[in-house]
N, C-alpha and C. Protein backbone atom coordinates (compact mmCIF):
# COMPACT_ATOMS: atom_id res chain seq x y z
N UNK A 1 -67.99 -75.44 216.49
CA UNK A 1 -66.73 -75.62 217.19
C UNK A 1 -66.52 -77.08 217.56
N UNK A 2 -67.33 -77.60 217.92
CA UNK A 2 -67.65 -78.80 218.24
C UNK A 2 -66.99 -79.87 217.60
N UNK A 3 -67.50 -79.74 215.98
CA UNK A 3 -67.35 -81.06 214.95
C UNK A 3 -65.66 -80.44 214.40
N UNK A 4 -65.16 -79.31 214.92
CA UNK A 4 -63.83 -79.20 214.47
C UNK A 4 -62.70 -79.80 215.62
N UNK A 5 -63.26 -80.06 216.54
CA UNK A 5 -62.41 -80.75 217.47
C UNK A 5 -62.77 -82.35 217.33
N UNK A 6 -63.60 -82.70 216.93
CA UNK A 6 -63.85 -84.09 216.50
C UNK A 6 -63.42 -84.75 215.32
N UNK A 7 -62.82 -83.66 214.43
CA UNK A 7 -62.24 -83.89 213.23
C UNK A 7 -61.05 -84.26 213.50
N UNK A 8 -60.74 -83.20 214.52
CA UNK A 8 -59.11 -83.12 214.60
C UNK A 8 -58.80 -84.24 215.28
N UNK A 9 -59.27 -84.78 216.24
CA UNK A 9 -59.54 -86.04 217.06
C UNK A 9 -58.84 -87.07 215.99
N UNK A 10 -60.28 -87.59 215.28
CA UNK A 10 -59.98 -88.55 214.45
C UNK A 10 -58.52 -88.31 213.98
N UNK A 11 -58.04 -86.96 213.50
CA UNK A 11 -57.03 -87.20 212.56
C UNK A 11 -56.11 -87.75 213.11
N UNK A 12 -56.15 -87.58 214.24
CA UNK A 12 -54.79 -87.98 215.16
C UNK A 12 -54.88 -89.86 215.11
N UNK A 13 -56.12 -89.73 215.40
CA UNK A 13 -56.26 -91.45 215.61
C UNK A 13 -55.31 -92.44 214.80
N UNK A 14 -56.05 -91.59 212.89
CA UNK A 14 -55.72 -92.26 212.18
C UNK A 14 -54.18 -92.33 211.77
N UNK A 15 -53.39 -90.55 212.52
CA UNK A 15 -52.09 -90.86 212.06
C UNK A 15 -51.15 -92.19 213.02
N UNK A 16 -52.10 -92.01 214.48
CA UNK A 16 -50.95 -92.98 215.19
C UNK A 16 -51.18 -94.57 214.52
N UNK A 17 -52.80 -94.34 214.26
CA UNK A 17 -52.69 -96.31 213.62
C UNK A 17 -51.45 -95.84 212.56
N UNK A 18 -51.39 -95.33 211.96
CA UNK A 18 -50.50 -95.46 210.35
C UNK A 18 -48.95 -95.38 211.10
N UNK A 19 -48.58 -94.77 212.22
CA UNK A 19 -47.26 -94.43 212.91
C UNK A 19 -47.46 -96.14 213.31
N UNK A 20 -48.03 -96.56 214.27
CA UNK A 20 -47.57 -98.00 214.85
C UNK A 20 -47.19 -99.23 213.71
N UNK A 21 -47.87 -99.13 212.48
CA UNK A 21 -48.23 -100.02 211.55
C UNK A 21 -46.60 -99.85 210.89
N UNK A 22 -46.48 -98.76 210.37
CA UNK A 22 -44.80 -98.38 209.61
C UNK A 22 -43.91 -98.54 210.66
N UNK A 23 -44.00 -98.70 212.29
CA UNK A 23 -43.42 -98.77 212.94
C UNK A 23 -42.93 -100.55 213.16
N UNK A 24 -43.79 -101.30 212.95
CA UNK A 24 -43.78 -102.75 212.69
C UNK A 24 -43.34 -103.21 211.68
N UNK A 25 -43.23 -102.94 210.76
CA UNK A 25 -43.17 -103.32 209.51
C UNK A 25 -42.75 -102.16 208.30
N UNK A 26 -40.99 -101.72 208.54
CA UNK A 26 -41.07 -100.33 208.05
C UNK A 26 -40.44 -101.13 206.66
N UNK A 27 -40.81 -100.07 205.77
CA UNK A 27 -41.09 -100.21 203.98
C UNK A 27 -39.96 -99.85 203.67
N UNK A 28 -39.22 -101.12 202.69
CA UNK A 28 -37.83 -100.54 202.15
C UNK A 28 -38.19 -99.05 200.98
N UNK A 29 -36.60 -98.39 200.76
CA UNK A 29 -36.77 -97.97 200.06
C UNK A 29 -37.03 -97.61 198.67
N UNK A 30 -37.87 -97.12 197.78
CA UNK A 30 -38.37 -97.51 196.73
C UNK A 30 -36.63 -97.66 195.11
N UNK A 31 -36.81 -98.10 194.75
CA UNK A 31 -35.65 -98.74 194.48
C UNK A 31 -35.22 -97.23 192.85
N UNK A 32 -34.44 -96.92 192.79
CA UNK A 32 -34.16 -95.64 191.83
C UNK A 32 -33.71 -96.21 190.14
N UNK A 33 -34.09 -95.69 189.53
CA UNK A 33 -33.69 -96.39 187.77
C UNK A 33 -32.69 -94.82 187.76
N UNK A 34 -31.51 -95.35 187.39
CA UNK A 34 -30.74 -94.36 186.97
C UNK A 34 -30.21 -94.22 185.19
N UNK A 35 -29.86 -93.17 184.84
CA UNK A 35 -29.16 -93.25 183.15
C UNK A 35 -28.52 -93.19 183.43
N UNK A 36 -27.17 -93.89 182.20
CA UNK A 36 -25.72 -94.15 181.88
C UNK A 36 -26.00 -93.57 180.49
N UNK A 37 -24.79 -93.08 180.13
CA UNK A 37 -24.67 -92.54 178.41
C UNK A 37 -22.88 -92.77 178.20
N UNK A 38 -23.07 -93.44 177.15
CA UNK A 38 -21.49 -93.44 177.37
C UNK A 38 -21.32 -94.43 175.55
N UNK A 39 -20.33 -93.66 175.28
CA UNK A 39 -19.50 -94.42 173.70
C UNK A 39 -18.89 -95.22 173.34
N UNK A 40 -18.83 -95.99 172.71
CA UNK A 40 -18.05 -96.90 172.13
C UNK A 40 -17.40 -96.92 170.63
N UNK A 41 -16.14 -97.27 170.41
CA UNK A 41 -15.74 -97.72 169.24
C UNK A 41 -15.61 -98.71 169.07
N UNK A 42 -16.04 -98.60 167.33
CA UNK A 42 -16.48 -100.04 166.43
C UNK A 42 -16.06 -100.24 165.40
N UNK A 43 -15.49 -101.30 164.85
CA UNK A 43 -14.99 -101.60 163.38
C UNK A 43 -16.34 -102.23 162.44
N UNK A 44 -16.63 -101.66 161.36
CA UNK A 44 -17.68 -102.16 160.53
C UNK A 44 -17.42 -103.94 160.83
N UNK A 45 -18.39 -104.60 160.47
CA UNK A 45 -18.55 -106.18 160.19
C UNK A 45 -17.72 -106.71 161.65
N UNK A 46 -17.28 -106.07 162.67
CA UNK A 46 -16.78 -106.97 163.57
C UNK A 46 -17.78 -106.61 165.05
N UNK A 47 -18.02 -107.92 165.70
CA UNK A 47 -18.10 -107.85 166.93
C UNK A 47 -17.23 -107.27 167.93
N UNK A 48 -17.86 -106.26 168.31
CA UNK A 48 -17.42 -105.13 169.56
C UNK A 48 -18.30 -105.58 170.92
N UNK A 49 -17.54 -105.61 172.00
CA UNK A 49 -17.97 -105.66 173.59
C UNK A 49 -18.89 -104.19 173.61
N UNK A 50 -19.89 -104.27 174.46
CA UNK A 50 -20.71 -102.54 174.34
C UNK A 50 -21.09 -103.01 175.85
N UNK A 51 -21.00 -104.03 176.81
CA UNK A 51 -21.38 -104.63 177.85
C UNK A 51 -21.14 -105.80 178.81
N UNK A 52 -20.51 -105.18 180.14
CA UNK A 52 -20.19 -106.72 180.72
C UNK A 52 -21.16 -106.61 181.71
N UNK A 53 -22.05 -107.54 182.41
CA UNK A 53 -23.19 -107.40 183.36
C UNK A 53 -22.98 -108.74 183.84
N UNK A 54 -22.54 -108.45 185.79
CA UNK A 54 -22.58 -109.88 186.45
C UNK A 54 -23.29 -109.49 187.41
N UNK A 55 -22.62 -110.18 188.61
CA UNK A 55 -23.17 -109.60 189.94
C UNK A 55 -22.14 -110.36 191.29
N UNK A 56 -21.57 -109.85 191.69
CA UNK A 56 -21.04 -109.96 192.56
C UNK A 56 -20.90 -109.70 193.85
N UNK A 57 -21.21 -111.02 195.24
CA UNK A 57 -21.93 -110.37 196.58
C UNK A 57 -20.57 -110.57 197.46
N UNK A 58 -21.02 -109.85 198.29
CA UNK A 58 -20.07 -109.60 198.95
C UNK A 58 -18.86 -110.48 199.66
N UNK A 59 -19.39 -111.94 199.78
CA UNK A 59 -18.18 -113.42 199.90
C UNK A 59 -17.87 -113.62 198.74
N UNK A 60 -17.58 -112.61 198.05
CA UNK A 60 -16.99 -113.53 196.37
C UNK A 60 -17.56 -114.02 195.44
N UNK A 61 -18.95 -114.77 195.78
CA UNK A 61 -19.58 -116.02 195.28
C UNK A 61 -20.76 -114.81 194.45
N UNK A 62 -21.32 -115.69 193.01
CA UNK A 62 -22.17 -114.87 192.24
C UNK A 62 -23.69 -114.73 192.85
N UNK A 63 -24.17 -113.91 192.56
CA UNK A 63 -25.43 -113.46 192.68
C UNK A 63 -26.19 -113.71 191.79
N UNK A 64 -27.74 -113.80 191.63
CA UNK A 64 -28.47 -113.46 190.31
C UNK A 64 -28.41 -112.86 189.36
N UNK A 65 -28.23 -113.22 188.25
CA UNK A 65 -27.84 -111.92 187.30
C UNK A 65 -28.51 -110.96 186.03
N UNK A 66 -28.87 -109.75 186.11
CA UNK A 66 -29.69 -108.93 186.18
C UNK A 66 -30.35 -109.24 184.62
N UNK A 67 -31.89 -108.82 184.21
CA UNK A 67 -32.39 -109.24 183.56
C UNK A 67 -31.83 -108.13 182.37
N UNK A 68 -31.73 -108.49 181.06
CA UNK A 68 -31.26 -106.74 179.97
C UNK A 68 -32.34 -107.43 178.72
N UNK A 69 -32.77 -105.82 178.72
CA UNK A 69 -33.91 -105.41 177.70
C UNK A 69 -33.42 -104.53 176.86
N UNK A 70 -33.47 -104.96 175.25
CA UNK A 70 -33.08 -103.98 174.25
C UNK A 70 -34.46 -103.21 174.16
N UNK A 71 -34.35 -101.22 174.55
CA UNK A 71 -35.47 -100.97 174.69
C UNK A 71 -35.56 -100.29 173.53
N UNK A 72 -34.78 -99.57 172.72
CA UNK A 72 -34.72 -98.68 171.64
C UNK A 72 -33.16 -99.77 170.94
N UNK A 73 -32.80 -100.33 169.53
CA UNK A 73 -32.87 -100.72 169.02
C UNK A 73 -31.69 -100.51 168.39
N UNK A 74 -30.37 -100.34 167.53
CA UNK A 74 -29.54 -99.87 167.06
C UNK A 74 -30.14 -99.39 165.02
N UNK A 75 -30.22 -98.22 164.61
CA UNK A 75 -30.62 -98.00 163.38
C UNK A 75 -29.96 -98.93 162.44
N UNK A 76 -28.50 -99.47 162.53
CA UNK A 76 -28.11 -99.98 161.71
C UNK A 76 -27.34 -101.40 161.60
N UNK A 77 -26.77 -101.48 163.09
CA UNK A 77 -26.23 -102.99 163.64
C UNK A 77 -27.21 -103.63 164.22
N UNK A 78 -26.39 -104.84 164.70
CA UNK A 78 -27.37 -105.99 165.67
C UNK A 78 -26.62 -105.62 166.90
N UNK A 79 -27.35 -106.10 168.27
CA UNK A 79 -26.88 -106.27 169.18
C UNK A 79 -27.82 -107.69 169.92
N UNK A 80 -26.46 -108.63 170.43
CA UNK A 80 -26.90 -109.64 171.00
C UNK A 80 -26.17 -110.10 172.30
N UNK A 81 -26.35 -110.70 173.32
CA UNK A 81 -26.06 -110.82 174.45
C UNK A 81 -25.81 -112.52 174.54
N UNK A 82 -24.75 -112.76 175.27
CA UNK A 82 -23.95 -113.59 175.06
C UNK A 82 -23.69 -114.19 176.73
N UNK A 83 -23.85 -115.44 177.41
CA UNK A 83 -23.55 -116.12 178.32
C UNK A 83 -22.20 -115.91 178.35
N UNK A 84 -21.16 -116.18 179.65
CA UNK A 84 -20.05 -116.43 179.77
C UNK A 84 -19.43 -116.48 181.60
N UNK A 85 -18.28 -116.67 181.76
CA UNK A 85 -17.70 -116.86 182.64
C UNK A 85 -16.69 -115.38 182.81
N UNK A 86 -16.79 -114.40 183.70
CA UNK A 86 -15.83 -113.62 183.99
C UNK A 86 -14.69 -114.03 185.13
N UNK A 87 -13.61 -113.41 184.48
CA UNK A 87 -12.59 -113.82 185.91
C UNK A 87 -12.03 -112.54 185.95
N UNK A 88 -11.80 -112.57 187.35
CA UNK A 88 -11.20 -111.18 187.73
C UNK A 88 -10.17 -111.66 188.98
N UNK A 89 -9.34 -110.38 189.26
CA UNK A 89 -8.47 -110.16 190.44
C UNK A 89 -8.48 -109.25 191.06
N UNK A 90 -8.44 -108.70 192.17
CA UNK A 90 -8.35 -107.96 193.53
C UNK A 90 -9.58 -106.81 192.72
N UNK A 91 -10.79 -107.58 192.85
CA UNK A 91 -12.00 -106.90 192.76
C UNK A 91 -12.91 -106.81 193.90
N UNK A 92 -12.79 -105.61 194.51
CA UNK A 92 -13.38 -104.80 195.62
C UNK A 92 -12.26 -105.99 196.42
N UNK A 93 -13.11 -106.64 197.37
CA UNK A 93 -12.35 -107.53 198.70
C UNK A 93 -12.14 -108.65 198.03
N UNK A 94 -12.39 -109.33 196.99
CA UNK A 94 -12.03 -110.35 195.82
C UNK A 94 -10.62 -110.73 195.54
N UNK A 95 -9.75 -111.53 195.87
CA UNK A 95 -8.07 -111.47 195.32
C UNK A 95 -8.68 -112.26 193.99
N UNK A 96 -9.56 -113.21 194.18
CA UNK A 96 -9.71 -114.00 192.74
C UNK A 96 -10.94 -114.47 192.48
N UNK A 97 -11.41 -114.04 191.92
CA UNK A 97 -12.89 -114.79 191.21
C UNK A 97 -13.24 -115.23 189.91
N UNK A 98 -14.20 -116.05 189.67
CA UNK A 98 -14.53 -116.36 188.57
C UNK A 98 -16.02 -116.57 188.20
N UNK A 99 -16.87 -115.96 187.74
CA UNK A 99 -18.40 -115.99 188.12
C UNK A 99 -19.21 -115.87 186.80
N UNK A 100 -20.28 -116.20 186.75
CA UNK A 100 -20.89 -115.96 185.55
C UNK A 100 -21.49 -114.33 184.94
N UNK A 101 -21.36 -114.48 183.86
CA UNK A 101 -21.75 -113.37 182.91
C UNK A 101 -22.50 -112.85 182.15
N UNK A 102 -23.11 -111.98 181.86
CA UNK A 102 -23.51 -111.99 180.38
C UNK A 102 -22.91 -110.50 179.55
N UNK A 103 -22.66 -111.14 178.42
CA UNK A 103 -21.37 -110.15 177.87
C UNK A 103 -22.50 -109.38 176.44
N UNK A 104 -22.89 -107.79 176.17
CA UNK A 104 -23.50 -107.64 175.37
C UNK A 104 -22.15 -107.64 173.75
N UNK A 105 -22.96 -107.47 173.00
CA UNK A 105 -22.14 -107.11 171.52
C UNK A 105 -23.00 -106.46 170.64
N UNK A 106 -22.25 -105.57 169.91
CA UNK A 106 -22.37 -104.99 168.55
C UNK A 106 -21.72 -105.47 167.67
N UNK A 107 -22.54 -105.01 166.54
CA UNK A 107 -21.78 -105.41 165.23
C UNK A 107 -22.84 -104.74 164.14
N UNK A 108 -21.53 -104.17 163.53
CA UNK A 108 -22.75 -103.19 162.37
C UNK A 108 -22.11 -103.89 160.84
N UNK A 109 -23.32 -103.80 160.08
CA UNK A 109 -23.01 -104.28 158.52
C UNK A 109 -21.55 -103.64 158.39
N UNK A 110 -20.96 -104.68 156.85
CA UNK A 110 -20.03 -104.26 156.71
C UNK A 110 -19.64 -102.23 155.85
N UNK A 111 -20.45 -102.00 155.21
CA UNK A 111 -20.76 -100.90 154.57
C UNK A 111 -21.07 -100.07 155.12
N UNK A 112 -21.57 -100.26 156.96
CA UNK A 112 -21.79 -98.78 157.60
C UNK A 112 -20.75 -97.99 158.13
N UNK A 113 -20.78 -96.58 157.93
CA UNK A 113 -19.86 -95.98 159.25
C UNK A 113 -20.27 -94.77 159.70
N UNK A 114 -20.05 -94.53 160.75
CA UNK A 114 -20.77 -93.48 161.01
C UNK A 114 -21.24 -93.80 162.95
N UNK A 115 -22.67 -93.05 163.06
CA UNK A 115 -22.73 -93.21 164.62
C UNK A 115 -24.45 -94.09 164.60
N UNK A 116 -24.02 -95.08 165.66
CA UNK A 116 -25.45 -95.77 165.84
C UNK A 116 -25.55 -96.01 167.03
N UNK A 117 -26.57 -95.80 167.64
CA UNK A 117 -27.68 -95.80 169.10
C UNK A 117 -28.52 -96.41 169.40
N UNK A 118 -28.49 -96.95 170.63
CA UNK A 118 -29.00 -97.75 171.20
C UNK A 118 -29.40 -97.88 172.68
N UNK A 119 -30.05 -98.73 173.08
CA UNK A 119 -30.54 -98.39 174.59
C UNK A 119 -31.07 -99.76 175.32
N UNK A 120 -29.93 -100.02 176.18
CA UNK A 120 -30.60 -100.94 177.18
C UNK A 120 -31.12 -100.32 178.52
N UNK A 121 -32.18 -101.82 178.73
CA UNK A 121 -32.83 -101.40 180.34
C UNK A 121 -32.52 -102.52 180.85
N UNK A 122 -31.42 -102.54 181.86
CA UNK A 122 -30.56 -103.78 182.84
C UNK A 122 -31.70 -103.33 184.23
N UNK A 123 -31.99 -104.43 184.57
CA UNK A 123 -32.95 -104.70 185.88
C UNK A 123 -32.13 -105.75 187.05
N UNK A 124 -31.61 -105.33 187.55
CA UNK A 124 -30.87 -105.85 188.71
C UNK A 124 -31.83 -106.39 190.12
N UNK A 125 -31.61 -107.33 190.73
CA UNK A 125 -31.99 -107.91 192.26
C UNK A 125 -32.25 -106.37 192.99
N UNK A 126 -33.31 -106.73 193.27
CA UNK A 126 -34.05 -105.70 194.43
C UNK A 126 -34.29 -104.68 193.76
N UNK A 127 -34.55 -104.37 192.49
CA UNK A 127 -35.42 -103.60 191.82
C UNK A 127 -34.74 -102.35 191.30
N UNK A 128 -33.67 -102.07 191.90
CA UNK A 128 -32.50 -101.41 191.00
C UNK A 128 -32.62 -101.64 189.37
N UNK A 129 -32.80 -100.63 188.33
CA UNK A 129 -32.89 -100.19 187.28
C UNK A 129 -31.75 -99.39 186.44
N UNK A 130 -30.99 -99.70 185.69
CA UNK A 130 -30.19 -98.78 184.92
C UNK A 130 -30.83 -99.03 183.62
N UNK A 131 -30.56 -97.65 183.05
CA UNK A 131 -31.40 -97.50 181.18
C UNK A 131 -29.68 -97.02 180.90
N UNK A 132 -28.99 -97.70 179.98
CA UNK A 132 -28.21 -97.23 178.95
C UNK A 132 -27.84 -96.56 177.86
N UNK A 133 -27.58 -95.46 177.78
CA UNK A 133 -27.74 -95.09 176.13
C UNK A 133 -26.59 -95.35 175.81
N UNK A 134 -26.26 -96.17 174.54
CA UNK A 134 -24.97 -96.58 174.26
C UNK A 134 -25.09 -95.85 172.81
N UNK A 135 -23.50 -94.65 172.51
CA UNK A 135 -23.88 -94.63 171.23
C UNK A 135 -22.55 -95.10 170.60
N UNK A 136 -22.32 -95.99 169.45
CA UNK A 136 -21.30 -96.56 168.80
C UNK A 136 -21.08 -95.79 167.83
N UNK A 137 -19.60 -95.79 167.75
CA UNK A 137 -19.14 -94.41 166.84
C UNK A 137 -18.14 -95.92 165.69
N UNK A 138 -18.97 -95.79 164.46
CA UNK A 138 -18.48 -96.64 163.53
C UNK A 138 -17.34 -96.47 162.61
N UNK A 139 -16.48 -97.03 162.16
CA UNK A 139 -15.25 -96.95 161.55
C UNK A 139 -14.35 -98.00 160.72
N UNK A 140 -14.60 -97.76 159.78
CA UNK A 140 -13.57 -98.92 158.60
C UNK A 140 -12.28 -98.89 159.16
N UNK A 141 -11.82 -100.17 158.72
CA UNK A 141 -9.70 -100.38 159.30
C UNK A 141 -9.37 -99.33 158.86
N UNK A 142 -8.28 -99.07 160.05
CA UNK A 142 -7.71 -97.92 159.91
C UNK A 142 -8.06 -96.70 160.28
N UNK A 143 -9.20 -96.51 160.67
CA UNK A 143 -9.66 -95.54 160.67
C UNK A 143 -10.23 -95.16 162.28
N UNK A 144 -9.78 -96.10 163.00
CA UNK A 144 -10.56 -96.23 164.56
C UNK A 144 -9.56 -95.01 165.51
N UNK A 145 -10.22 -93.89 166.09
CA UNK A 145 -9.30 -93.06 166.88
C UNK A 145 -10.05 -93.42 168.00
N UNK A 146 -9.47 -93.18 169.55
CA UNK A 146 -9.57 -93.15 170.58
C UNK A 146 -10.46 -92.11 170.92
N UNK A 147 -11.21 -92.44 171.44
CA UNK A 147 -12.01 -91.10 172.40
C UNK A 147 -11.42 -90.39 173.38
């Protein structure tokens, strides 16, 4: 009976050290990777937008801007990512901004058509994660319908 009240003792001990310690110094929350899935249309041999990625804080002014990893590959196009300048108007509390970018692209040979897939992993400030599945739905002139 004895060493079960001495157990229980300790346990307590050790939960209040661990209660005062998280109480000093409490631990953000662990940061969530979410999926996106979403389509695009594409004209064979031309560069298509598949991505705009900035960052924008809350005075207007740019933020760091998030790291992108091609993680799975397109079977039949390239995809390459491109520096730039975005400008926008009455974005969120924004009447006018202009901030830096990085703009992704596709582009599939001229001879393909059909559907090709792909997958980024965008890593954003403070550990925020999005994985992309982008799938491009390919199409010779003339032939491009709306989703």
């Amino acid at each position: 009976m004895r060493v079960i009240l001495v157990l229980a003792c300790a346990a307590v001990l050790i939960w209040d050290s661990f209660g005062a310690v998280a109480a000093q110094a409490p631990q953000p929350p662990v940061p969530r990777e979410t999926t996106v899935e979403r389509q695009v249309q594409a004209l064979a041999n031309r560069d298509t937008q598949i991505g705009l990625y900035l960052n924008v804080l809350p005075d207007c002014t740019s933020g760091p801007l998030p790291t992108i990893r091609l993680v799975s590959p397109p079977t039949a196009g390239k995809v390459v990512v491109k520096s730039a300048k975005a400008k926008a108007t009455n974005y969120k509390a924004c009447l006018a901004l202009e901030v830096p970018a990085y703009v992704a692209f596709y582009k599939a040979p001229p001879e393909f058509l059909g559907d090709d897939a792909l997958t980024l992993e965008v890593k954003y400030q403070g550990g925020r994660t999005e994985i992309q599945k982008i799938t491009v739905k390919v199409s010779g002139p003339g032939n491009q319908q709306k989703i």
